[in-house]
PDB file of N, CA and C in Angstrom:
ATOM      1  N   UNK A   1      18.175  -5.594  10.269  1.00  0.00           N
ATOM      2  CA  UNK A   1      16.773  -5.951  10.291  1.00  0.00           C
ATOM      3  C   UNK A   1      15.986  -5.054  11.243  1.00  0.00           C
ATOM      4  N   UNK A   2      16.674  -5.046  11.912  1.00  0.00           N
ATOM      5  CA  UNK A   2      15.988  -3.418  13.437  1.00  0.00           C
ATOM      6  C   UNK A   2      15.622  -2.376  12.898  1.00  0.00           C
ATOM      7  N   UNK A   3      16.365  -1.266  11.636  1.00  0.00           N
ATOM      8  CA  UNK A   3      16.238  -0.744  11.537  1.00  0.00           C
ATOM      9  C   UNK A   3      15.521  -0.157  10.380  1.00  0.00           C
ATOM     10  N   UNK A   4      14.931  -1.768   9.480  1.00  0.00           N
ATOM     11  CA  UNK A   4      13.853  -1.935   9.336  1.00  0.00           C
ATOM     12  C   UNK A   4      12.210  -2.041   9.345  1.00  0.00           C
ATOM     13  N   UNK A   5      12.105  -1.644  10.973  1.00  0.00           N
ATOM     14  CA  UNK A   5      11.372  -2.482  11.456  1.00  0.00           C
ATOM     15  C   UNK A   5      10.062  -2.129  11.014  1.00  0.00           C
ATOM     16  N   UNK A   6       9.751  -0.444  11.056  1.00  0.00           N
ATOM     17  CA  UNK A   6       8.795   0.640  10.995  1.00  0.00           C
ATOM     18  C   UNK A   6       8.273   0.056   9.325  1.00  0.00           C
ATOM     19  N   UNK A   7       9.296  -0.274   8.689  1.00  0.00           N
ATOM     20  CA  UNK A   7       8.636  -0.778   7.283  1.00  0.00           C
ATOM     21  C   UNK A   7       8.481  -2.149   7.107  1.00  0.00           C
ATOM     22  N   UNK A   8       8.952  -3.025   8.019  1.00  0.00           N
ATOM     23  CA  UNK A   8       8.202  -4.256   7.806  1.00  0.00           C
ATOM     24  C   UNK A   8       6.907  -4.338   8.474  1.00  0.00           C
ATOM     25  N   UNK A   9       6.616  -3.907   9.348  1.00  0.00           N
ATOM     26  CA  UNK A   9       5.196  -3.643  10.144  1.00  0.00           C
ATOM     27  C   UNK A   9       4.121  -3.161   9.163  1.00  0.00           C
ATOM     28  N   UNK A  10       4.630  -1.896   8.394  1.00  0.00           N
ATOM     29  CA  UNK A  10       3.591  -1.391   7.128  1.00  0.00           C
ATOM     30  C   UNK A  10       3.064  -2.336   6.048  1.00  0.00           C
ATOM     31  N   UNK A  11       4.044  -2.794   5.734  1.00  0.00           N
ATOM     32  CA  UNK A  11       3.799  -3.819   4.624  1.00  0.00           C
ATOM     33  C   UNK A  11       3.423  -5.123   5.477  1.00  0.00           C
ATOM     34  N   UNK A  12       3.780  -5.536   6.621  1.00  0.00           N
ATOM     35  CA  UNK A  12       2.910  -6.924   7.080  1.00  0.00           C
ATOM     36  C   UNK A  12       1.115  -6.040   7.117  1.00  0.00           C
ATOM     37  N   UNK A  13       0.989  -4.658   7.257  1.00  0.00           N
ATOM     38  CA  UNK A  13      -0.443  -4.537   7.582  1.00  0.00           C
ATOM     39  C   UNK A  13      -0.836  -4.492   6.697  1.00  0.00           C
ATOM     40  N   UNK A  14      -0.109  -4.160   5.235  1.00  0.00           N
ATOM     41  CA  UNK A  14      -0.850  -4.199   3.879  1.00  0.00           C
ATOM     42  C   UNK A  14      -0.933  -5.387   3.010  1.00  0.00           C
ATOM     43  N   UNK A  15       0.401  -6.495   3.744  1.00  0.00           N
ATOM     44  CA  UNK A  15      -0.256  -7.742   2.996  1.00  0.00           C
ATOM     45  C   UNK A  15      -1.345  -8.149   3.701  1.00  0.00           C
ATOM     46  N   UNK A  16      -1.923  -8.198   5.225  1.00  0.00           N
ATOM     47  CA  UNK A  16      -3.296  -8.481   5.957  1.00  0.00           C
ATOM     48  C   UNK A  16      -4.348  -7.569   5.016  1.00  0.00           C
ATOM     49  N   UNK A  17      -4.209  -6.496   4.516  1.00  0.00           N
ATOM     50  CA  UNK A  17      -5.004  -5.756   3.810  1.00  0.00           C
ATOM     51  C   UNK A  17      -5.613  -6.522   2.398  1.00  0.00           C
ATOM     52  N   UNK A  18      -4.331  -7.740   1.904  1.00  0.00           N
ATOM     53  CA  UNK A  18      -4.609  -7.333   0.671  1.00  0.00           C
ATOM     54  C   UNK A  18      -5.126  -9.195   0.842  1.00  0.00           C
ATOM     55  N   UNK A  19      -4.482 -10.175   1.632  1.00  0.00           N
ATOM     56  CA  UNK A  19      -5.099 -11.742   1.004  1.00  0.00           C
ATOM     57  C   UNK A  19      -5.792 -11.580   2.550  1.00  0.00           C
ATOM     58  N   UNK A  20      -6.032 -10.792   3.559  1.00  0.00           N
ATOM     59  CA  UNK A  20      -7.516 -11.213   4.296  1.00  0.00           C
ATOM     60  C   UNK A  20      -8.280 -10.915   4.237  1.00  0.00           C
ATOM     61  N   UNK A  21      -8.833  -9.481   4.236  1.00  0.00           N
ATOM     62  CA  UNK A  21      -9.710  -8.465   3.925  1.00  0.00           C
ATOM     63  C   UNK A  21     -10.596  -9.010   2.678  1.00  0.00           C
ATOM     64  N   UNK A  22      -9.915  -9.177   1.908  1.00  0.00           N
ATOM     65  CA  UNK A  22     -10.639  -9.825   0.941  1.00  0.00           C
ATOM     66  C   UNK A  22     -11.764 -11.774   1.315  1.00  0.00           C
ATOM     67  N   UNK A  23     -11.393 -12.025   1.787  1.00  0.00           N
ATOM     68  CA  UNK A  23     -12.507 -13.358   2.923  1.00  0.00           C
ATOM     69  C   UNK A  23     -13.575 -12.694   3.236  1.00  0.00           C
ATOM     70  N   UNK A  24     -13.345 -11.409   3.683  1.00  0.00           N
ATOM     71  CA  UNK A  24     -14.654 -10.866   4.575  1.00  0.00           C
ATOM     72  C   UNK A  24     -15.800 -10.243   3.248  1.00  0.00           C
ATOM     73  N   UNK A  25     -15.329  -9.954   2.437  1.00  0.00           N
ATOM     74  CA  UNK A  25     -15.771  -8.902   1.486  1.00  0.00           C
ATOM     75  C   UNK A  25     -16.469 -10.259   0.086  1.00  0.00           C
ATOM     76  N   UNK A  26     -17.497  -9.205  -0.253  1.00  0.00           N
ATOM     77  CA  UNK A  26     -18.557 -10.042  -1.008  1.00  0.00           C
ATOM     78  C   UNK A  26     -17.553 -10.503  -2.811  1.00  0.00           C
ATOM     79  N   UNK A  27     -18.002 -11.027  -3.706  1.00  0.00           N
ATOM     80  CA  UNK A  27     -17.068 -11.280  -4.746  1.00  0.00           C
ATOM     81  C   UNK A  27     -17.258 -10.079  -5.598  1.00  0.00           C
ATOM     82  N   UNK A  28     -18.104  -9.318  -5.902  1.00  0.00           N
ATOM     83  CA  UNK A  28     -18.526  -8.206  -6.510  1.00  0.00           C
ATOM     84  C   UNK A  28     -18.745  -6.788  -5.973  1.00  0.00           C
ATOM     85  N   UNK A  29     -17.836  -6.606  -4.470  1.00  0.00           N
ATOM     86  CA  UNK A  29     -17.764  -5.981  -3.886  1.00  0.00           C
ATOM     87  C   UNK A  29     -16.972  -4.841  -4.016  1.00  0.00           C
ATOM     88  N   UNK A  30     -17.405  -3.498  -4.718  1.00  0.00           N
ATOM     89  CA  UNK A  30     -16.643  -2.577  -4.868  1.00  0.00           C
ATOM     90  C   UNK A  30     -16.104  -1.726  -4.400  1.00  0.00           C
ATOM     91  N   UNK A  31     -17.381  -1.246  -2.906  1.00  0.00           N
ATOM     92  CA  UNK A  31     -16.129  -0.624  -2.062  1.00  0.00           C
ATOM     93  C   UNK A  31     -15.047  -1.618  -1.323  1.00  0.00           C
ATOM     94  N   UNK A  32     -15.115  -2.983  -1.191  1.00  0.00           N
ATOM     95  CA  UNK A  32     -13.798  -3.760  -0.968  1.00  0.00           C
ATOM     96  C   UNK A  32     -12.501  -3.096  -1.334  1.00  0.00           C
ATOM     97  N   UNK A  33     -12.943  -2.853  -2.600  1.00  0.00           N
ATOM     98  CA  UNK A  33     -11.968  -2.497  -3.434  1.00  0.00           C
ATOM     99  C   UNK A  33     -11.737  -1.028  -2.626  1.00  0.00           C
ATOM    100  N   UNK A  34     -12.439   0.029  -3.209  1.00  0.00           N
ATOM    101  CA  UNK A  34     -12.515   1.034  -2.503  1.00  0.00           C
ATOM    102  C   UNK A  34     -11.694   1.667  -1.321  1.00  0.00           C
ATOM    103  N   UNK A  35     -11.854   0.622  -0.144  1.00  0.00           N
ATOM    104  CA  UNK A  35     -11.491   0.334   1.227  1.00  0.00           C
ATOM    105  C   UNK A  35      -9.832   0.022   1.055  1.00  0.00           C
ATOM    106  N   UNK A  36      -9.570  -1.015   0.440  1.00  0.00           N
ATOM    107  CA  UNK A  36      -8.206  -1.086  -0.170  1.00  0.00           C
ATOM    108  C   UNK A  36      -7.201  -0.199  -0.700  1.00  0.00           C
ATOM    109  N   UNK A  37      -8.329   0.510  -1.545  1.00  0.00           N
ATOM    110  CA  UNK A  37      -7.304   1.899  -2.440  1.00  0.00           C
ATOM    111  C   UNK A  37      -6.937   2.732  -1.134  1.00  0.00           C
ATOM    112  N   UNK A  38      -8.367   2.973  -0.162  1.00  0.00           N
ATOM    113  CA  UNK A  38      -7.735   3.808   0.721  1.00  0.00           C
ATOM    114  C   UNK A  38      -6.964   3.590   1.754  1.00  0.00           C
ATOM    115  N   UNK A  39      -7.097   2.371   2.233  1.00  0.00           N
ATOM    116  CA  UNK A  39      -6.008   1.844   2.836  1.00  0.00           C
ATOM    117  C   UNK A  39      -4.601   2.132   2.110  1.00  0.00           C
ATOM    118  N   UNK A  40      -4.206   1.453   1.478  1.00  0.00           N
ATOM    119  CA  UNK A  40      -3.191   1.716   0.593  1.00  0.00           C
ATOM    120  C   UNK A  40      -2.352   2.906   0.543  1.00  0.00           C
ATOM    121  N   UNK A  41      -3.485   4.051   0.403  1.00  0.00           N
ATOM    122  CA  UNK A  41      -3.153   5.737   0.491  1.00  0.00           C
ATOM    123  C   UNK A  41      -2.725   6.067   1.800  1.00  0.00           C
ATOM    124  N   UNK A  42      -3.125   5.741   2.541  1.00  0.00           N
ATOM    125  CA  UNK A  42      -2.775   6.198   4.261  1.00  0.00           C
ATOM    126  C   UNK A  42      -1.382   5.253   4.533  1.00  0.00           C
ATOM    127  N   UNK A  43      -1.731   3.778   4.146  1.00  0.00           N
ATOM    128  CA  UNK A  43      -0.431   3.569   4.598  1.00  0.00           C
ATOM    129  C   UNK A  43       0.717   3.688   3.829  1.00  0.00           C
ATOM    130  N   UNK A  44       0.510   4.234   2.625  1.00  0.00           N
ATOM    131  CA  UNK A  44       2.220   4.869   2.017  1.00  0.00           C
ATOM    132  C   UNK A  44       2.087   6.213   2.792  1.00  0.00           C
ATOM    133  N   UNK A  45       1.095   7.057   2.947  1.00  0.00           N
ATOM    134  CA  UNK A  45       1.426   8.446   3.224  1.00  0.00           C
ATOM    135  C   UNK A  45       2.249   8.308   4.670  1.00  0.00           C
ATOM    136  N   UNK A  46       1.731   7.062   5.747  1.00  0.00           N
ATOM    137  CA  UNK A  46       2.422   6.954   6.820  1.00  0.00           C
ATOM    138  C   UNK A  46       4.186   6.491   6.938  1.00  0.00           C
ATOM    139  N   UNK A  47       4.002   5.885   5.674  1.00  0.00           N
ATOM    140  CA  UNK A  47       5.666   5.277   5.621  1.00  0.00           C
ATOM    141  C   UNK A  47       6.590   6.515   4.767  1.00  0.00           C
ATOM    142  N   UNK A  48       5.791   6.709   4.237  1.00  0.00           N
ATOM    143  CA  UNK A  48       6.548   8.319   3.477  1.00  0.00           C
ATOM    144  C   UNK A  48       6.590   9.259   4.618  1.00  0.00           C
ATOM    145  N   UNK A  49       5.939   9.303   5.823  1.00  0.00           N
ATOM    146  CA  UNK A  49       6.184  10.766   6.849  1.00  0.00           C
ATOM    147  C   UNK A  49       6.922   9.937   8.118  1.00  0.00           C
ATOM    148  N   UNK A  50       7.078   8.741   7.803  1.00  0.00           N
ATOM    149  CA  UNK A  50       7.779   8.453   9.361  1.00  0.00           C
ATOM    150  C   UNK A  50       8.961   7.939   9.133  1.00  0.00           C
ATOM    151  N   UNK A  51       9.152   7.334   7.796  1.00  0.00           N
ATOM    152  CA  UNK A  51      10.667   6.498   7.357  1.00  0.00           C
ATOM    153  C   UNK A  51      11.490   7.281   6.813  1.00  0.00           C
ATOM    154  N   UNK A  52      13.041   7.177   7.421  1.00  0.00           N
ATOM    155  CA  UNK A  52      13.880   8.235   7.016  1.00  0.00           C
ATOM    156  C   UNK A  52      15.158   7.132   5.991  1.00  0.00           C
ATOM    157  N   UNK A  53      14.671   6.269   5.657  1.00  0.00           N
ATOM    158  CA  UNK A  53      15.631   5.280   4.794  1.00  0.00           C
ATOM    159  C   UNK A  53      15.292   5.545   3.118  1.00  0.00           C
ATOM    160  N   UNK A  54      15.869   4.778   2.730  1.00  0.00           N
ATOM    161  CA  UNK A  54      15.607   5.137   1.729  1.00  0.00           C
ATOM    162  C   UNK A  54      15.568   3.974   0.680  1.00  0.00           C
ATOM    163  N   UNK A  55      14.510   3.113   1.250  1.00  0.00           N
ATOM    164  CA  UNK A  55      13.685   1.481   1.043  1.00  0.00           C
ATOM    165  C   UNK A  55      12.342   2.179   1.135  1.00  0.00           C
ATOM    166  N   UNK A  56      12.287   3.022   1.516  1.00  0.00           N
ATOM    167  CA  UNK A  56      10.785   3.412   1.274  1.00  0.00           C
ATOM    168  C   UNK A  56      10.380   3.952   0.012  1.00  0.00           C
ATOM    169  N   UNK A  57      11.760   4.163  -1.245  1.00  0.00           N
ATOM    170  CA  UNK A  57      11.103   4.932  -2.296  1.00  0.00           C
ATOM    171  C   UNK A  57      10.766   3.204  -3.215  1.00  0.00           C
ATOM    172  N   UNK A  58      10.895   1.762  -2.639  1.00  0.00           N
ATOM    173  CA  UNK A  58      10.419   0.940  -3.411  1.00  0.00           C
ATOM    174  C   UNK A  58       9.220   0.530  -3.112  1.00  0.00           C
ATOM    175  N   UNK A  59       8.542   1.153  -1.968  1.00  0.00           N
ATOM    176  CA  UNK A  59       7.391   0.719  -1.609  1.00  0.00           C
ATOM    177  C   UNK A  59       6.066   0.910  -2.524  1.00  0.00           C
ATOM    178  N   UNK A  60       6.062   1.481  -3.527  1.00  0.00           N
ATOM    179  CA  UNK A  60       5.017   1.576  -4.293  1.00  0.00           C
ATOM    180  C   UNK A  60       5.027   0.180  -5.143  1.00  0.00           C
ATOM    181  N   UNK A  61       6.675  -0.105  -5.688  1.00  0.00           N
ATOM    182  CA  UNK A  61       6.443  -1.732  -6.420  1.00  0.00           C
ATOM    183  C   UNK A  61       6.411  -2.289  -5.623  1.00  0.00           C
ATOM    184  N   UNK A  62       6.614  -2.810  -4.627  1.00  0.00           N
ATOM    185  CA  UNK A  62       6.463  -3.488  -4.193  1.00  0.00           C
ATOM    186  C   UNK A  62       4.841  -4.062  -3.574  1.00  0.00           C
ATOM    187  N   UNK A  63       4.562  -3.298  -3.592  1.00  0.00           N
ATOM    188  CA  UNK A  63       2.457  -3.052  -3.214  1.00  0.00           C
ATOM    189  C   UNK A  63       1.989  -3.729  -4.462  1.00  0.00           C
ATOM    190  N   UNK A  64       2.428  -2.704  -5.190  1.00  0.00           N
ATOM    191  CA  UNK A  64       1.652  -3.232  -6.849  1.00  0.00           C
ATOM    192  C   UNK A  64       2.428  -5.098  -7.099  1.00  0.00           C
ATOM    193  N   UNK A  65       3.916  -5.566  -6.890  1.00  0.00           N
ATOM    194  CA  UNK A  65       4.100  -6.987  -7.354  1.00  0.00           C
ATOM    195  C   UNK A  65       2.984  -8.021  -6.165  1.00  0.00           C
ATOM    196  N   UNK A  66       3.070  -7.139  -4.835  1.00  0.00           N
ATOM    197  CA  UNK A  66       2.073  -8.084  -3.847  1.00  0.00           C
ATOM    198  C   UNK A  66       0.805  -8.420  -3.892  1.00  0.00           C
ATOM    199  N   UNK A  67       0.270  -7.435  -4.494  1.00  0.00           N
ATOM    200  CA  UNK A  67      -1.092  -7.569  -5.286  1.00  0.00           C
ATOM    201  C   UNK A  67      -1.758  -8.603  -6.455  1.00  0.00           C
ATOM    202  N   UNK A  68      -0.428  -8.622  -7.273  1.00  0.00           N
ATOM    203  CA  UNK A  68      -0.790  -9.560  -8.496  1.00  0.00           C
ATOM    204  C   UNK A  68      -0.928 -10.729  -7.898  1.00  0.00           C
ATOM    205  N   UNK A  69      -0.391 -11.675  -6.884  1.00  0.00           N
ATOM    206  CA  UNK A  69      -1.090 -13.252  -6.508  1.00  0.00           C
ATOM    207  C   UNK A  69      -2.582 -13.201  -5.959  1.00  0.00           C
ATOM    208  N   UNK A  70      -2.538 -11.786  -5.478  1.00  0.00           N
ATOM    209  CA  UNK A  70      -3.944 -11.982  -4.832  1.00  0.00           C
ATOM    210  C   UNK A  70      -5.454 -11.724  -6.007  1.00  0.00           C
ATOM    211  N   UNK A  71      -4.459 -11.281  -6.949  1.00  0.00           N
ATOM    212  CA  UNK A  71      -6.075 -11.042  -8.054  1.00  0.00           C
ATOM    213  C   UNK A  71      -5.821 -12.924  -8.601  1.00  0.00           C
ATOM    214  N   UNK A  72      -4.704 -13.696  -8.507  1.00  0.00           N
ATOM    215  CA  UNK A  72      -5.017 -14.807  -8.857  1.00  0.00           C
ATOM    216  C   UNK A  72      -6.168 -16.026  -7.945  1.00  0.00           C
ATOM    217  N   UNK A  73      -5.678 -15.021  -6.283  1.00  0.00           N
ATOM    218  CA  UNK A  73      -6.551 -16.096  -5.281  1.00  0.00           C
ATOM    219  C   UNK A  73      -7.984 -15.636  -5.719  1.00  0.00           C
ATOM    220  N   UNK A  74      -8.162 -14.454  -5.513  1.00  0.00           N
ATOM    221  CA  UNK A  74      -9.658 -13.979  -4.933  1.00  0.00           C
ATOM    222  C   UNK A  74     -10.412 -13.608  -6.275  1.00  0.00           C
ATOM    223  N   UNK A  75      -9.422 -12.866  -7.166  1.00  0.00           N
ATOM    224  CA  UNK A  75     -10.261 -12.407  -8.252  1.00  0.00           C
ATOM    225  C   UNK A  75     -10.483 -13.160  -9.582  1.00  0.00           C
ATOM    226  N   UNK A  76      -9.866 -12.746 -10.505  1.00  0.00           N
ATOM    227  CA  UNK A  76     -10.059 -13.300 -12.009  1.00  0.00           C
ATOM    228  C   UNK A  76      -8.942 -12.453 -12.698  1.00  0.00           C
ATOM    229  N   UNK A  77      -8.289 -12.519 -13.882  1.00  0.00           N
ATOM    230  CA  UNK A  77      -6.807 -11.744 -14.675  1.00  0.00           C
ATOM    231  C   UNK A  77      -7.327 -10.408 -15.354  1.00  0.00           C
ATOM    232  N   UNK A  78      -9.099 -10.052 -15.260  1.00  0.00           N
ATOM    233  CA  UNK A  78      -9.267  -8.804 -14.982  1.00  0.00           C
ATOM    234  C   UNK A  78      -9.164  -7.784 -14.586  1.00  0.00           C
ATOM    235  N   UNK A  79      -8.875  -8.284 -12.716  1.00  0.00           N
ATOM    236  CA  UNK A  79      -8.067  -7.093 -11.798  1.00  0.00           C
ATOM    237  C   UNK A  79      -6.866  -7.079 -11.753  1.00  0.00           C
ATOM    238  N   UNK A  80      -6.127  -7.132 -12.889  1.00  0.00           N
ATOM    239  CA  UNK A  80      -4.556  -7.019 -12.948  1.00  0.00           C
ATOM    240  C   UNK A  80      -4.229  -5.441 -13.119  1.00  0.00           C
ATOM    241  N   UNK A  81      -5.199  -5.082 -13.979  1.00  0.00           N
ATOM    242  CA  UNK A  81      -5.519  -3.772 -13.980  1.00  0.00           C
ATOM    243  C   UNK A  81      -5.124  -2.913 -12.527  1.00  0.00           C
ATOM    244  N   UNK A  82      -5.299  -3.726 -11.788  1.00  0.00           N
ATOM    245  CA  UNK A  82      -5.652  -2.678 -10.148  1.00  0.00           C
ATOM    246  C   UNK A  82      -4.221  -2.730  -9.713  1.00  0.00           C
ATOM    247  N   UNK A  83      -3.636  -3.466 -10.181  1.00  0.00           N
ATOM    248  CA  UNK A  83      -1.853  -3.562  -9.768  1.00  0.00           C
ATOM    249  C   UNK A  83      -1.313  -2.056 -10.261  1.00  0.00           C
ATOM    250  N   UNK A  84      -2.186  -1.554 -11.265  1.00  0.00           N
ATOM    251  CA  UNK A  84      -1.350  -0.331 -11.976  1.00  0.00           C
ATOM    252  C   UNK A  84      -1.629   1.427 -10.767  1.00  0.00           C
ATOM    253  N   UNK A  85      -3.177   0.512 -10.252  1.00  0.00           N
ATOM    254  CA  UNK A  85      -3.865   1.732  -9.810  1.00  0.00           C
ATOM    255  C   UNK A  85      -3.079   1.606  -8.059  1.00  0.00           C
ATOM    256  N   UNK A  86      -2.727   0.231  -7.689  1.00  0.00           N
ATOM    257  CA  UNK A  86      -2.110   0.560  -6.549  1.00  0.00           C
ATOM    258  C   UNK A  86      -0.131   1.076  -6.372  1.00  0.00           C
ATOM    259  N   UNK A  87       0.017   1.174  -7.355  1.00  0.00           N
ATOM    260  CA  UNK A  87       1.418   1.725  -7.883  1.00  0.00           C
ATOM    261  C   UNK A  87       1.289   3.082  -7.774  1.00  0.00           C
ATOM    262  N   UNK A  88       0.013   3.726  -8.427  1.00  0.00           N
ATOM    263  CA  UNK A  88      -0.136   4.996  -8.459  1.00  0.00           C
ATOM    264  C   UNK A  88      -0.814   5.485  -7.255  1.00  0.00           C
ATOM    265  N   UNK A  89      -2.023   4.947  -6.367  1.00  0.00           N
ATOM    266  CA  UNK A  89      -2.298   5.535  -5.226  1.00  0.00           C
ATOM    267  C   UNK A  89      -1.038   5.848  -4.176  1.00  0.00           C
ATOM    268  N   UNK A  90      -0.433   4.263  -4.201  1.00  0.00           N
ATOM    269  CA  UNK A  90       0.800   4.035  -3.295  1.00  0.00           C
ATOM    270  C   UNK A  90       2.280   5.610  -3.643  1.00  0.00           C
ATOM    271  N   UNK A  91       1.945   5.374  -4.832  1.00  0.00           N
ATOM    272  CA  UNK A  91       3.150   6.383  -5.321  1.00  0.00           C
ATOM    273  C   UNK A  91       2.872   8.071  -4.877  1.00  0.00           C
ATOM    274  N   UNK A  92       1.081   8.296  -4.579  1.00  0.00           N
ATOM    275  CA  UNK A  92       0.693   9.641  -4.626  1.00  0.00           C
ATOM    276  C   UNK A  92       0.870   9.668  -3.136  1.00  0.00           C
ATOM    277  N   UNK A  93       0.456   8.337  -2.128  1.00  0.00           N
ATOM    278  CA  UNK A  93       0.607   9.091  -0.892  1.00  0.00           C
ATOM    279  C   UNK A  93       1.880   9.099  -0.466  1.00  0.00           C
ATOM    280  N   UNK A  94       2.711   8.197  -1.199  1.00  0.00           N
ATOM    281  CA  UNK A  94       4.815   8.657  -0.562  1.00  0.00           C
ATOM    282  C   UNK A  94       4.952   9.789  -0.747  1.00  0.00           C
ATOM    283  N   UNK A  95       4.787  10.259  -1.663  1.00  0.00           N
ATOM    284  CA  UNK A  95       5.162  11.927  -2.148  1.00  0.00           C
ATOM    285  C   UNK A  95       4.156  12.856  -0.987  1.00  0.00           C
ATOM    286  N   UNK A  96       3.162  12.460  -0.746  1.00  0.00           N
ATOM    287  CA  UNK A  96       2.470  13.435   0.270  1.00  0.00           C
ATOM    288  C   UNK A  96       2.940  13.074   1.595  1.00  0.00           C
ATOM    289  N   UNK A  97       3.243  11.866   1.882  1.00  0.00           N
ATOM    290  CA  UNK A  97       4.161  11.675   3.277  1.00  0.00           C
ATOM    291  C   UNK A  97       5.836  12.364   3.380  1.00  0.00           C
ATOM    292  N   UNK A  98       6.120  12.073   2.460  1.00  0.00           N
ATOM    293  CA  UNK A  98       7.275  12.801   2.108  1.00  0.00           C
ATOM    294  C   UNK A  98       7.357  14.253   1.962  1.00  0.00           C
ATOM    295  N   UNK A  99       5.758  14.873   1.571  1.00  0.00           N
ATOM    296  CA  UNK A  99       5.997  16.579   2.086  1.00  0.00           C
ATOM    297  C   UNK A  99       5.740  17.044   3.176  1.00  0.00           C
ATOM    298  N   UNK A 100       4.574  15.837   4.178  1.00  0.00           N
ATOM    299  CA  UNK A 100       4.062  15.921   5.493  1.00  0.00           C
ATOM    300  C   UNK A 100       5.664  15.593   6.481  1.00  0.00           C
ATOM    301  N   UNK A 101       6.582  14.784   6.030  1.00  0.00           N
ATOM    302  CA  UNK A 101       7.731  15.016   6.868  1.00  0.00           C
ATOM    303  C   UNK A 101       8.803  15.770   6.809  1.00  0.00           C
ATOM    304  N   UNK A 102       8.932  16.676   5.502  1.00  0.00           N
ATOM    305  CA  UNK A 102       9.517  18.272   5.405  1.00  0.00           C
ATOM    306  C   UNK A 102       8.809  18.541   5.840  1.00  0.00           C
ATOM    307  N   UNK A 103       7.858  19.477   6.060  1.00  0.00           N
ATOM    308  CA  UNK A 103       7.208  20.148   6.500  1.00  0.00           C
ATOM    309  C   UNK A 103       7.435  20.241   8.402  1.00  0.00           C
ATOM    310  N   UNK A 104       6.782  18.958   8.772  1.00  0.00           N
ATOM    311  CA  UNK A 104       7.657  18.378  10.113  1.00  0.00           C
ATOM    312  C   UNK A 104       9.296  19.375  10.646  1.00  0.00           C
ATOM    313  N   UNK A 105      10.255  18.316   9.413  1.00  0.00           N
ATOM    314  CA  UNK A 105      11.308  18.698   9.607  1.00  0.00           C
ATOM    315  C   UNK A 105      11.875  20.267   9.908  1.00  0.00           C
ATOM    316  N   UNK A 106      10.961  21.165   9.188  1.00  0.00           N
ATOM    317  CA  UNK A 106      11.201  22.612   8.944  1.00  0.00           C
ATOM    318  C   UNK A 106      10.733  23.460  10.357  1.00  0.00           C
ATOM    319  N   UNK A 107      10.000  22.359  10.748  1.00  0.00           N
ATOM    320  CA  UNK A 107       9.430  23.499  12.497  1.00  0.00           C
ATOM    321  C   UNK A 107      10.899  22.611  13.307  1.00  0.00           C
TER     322      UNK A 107
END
């Protein structure tokens, strides 16, 4: 569980991202959304350049299955849609964290 730890911290800040953030934010609020995607992007790119396990290549499903209860709290079965788009943001910044820590590795 210790050596876990760096990735349970990420994902406790992205489930706060995904059922609180949303309280503060209006119901038709699109950069909410917005704010989310980019959240999302920074914190895979951070778990892709700092995690050397290899539980970090499930972190994109796992974003996208955590997402789907919350379009049941906050939204409507419209934004199910956004489960697909946080699979793919999540998926673009591992791969860019993952070249930001070769890159690292090589100096």
């Amino acid at each position: 569980m210790k050596k876990y730890l760096k990735e349970i911290l990420i994902l406790l800040i992205q489930l706060f991202m995904f059922y609180v953030f949303p309280l503060f934010a209006g119901p038709t609020d699109v950069m909410g959304m917005i704010v989310l995607l980019l959240a999302t992007l920074l914190l895979s790119i951070l778990i892709g350049s700092i995690s050397n396990l290899k539980v970090k290549y499930l972190y994109p499903i796992i974003i996208a299955i955590t997402f789907v209860p919350s379009v049941f709290i906050y939204y409507n079965e419209t934004a199910l849609i956004h489960s697909l788009w946080y699979l793919a943001v999540s998926s673009f910044g591992l791969i860019i964290g993952m070249v930001i820590h070769k890159l690292i590795l090589k100096k």
